[in-house]
C-alpha atoms as a PDB file:
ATOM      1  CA  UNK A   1       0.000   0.000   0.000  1.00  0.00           C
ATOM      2  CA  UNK A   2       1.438   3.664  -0.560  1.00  0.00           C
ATOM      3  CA  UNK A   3       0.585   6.920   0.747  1.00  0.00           C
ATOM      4  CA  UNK A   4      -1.307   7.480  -2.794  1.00  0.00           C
ATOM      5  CA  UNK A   5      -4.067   4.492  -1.583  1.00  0.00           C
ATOM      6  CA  UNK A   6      -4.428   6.472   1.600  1.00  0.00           C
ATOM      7  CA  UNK A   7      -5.200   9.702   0.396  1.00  0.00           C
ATOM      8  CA  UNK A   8      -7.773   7.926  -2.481  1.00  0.00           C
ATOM      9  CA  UNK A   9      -9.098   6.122   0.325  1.00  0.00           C
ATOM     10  CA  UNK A  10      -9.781   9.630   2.867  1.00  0.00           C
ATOM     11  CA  UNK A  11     -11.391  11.105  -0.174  1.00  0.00           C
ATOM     12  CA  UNK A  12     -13.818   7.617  -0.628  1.00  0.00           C
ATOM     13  CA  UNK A  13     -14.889   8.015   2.848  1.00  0.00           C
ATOM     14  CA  UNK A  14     -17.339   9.804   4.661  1.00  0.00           C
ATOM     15  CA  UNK A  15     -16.293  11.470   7.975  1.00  0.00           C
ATOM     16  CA  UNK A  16     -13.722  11.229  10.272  1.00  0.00           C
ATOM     17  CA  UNK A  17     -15.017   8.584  12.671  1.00  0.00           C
ATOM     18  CA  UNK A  18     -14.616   6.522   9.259  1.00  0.00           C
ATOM     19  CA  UNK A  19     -11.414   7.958   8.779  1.00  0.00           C
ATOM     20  CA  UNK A  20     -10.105   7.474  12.358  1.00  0.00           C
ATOM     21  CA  UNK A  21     -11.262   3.488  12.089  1.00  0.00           C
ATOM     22  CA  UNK A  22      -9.030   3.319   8.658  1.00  0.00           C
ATOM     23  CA  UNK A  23      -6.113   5.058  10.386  1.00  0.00           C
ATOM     24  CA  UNK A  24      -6.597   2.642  13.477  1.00  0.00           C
ATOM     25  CA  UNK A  25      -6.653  -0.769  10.877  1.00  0.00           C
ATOM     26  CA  UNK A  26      -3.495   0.514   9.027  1.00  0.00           C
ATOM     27  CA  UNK A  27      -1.787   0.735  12.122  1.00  0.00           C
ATOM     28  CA  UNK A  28      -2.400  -2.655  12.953  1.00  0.00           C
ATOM     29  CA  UNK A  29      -1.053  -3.852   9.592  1.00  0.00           C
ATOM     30  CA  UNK A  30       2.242  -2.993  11.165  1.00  0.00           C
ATOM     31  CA  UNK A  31       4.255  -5.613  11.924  1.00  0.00           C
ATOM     32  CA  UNK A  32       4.997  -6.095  15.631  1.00  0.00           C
ATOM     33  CA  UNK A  33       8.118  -4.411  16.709  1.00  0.00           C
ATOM     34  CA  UNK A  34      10.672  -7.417  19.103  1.00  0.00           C
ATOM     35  CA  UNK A  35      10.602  -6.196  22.258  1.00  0.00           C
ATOM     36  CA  UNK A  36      14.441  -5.840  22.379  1.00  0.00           C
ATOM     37  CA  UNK A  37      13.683  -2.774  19.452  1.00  0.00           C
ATOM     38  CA  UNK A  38      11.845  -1.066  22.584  1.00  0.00           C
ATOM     39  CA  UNK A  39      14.542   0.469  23.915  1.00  0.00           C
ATOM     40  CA  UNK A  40      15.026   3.957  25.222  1.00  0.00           C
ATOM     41  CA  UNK A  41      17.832   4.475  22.032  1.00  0.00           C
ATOM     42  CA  UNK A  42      14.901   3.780  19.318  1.00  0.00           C
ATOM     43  CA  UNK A  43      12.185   5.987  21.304  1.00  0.00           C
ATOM     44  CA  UNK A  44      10.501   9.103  20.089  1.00  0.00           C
ATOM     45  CA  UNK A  45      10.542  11.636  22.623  1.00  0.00           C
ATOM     46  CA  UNK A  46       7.719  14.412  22.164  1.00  0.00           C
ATOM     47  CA  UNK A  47       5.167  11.955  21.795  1.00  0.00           C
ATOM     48  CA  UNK A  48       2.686  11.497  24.563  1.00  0.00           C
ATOM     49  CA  UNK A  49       2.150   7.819  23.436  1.00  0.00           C
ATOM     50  CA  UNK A  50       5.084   5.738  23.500  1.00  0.00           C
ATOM     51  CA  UNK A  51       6.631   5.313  19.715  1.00  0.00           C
ATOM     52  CA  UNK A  52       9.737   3.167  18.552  1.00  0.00           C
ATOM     53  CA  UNK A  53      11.321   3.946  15.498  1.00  0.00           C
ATOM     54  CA  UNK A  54      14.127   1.512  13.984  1.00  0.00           C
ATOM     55  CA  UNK A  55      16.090   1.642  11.000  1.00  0.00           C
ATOM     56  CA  UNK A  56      18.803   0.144   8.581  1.00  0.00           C
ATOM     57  CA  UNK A  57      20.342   0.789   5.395  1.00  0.00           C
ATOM     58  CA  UNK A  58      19.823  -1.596   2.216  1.00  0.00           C
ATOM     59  CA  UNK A  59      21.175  -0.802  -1.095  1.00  0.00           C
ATOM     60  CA  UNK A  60      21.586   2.759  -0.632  1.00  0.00           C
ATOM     61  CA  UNK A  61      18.044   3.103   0.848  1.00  0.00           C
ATOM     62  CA  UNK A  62      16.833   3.950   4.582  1.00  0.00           C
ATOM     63  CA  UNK A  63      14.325   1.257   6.043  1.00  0.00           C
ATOM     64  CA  UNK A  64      12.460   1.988   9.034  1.00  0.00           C
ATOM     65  CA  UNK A  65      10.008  -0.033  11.237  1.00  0.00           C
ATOM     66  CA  UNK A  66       8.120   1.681  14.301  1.00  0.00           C
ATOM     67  CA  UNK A  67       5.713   0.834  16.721  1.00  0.00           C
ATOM     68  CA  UNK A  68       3.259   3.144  18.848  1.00  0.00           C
ATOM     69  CA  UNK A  69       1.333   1.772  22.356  1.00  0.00           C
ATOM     70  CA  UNK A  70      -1.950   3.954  21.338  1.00  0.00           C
ATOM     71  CA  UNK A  71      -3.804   3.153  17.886  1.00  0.00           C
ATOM     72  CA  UNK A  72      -4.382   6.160  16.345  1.00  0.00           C
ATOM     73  CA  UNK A  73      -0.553   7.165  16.637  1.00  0.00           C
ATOM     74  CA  UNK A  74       0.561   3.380  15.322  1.00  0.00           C
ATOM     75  CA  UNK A  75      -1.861   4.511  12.484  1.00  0.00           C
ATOM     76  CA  UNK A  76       0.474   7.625  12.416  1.00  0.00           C
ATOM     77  CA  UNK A  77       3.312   5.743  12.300  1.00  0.00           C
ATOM     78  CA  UNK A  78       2.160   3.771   9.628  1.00  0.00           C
ATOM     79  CA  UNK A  79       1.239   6.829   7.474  1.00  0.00           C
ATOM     80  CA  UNK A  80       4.832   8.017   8.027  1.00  0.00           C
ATOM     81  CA  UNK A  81       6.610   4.505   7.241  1.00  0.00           C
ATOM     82  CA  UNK A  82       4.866   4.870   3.873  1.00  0.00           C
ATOM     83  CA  UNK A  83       6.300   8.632   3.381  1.00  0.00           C
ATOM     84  CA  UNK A  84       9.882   7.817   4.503  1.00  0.00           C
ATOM     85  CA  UNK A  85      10.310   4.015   4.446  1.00  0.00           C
ATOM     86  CA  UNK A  86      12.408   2.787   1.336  1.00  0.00           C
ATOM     87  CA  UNK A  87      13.719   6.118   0.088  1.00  0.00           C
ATOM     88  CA  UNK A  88      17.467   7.109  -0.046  1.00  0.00           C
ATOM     89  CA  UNK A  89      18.747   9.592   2.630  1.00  0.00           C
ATOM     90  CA  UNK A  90      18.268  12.584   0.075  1.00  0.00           C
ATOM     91  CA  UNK A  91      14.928  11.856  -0.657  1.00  0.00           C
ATOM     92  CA  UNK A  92      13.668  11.351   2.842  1.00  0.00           C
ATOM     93  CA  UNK A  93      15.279  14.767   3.524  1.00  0.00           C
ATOM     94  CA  UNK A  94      13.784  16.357   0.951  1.00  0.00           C
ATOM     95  CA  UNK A  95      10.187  15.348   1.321  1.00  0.00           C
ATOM     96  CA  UNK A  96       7.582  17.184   2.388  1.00  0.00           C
ATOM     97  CA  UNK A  97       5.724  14.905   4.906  1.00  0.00           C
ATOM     98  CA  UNK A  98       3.268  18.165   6.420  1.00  0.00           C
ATOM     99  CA  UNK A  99       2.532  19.079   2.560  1.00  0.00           C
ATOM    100  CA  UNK A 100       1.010  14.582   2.020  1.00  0.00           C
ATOM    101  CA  UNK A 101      -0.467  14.536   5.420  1.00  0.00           C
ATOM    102  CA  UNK A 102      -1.984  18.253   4.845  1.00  0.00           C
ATOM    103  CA  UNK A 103      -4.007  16.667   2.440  1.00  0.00           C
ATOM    104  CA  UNK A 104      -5.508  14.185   4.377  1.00  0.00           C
ATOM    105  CA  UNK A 105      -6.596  17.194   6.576  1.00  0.00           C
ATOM    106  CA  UNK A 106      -5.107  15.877   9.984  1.00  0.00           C
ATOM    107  CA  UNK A 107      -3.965  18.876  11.124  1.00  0.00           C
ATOM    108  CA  UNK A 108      -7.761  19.635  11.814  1.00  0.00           C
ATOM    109  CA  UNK A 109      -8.391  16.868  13.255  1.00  0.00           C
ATOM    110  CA  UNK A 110      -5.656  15.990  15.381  1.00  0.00           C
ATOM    111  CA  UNK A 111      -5.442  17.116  19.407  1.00  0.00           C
ATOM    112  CA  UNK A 112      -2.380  19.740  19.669  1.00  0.00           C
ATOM    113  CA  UNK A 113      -0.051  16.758  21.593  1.00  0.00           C
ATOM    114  CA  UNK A 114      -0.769  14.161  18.805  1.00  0.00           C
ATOM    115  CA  UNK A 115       0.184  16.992  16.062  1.00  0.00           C
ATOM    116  CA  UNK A 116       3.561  17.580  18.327  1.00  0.00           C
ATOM    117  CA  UNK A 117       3.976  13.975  18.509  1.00  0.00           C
ATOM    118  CA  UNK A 118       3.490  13.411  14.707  1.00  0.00           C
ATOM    119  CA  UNK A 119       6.013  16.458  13.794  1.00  0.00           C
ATOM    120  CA  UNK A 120       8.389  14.922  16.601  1.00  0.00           C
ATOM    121  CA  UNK A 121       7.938  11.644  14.443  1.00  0.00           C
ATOM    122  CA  UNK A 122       9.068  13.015  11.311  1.00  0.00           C
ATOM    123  CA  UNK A 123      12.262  15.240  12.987  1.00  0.00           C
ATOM    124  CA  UNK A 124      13.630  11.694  13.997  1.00  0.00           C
ATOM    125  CA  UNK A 125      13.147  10.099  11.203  1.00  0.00           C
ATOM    126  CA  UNK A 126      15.368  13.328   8.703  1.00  0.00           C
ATOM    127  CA  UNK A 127      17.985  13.404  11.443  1.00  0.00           C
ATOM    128  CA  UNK A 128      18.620   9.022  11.073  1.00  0.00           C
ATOM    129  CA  UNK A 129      18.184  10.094   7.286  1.00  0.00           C
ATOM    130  CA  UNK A 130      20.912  12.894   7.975  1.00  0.00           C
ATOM    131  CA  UNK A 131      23.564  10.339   9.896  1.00  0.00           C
ATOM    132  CA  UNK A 132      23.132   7.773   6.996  1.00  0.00           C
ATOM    133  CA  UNK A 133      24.099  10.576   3.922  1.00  0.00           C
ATOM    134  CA  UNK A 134      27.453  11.366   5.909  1.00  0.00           C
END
């Protein structure tokens, strides 16, 4: 699935009680993080949920797993894997993650700490990007 499916989906459905319940099932599509990833190294701080983010390199590209203890913010996570997962340092840099999930509308429709949580999110994930292009 890529971020293109989500935002064709949001569009197909009706309210945001839908939406929440699609962002909620993509998050548990996520496969489960090993417990020995949960570690204070791999944690997002500025969330108020608890989120893991892990990552490696393979063939010049970034790959990152994460994990959230809440549902809507392991649906975040999800959303963000599809943005950054699989992409080359540069490109993760480079992309405008606020501009794709503008357009789903979530910054309505988030609370203040899950928007700070979600932008926390995507700072960790362009400064792993930044320590894999040097």
């Amino acid at each position: 699935m890529s971020i293109s499916d989500v935002l064709d989906t949001f569009e197909f459905l009706d309210d945001w009680e839908e939406r929440y319940k699609y962002l909620i099932d993509l998050g548990r599509k996520l496969p489960e993080m090993d417990g020995a990833d949960k570690i204070e190294e791999n944690r997002v701080h500025g969330c108020t949920s608890r989120v893991w983010l892990t990552h490696h390199m393979k063939d010049g590209q970034v790959i990152f797993n994460g994990e959230s203890d809440a549902h809507i913010v392991r649906g975040l996570v999800s959303l963000l894997l599809m943005i950054y997962s699989d992409k080359t340092p540069d490109e993760i840099i480079s992309t405008d993650a606020k501009a794709i999930l503008n357009q789903l509308g979530l910054e309505k429709h988030l609370s203040p700490m899950r928007t700070n949580g979600l932008f926390s999110m995507m700072e960790k994930i362009k400064s792993i990007a930044a320590t894999y292009k040097n």
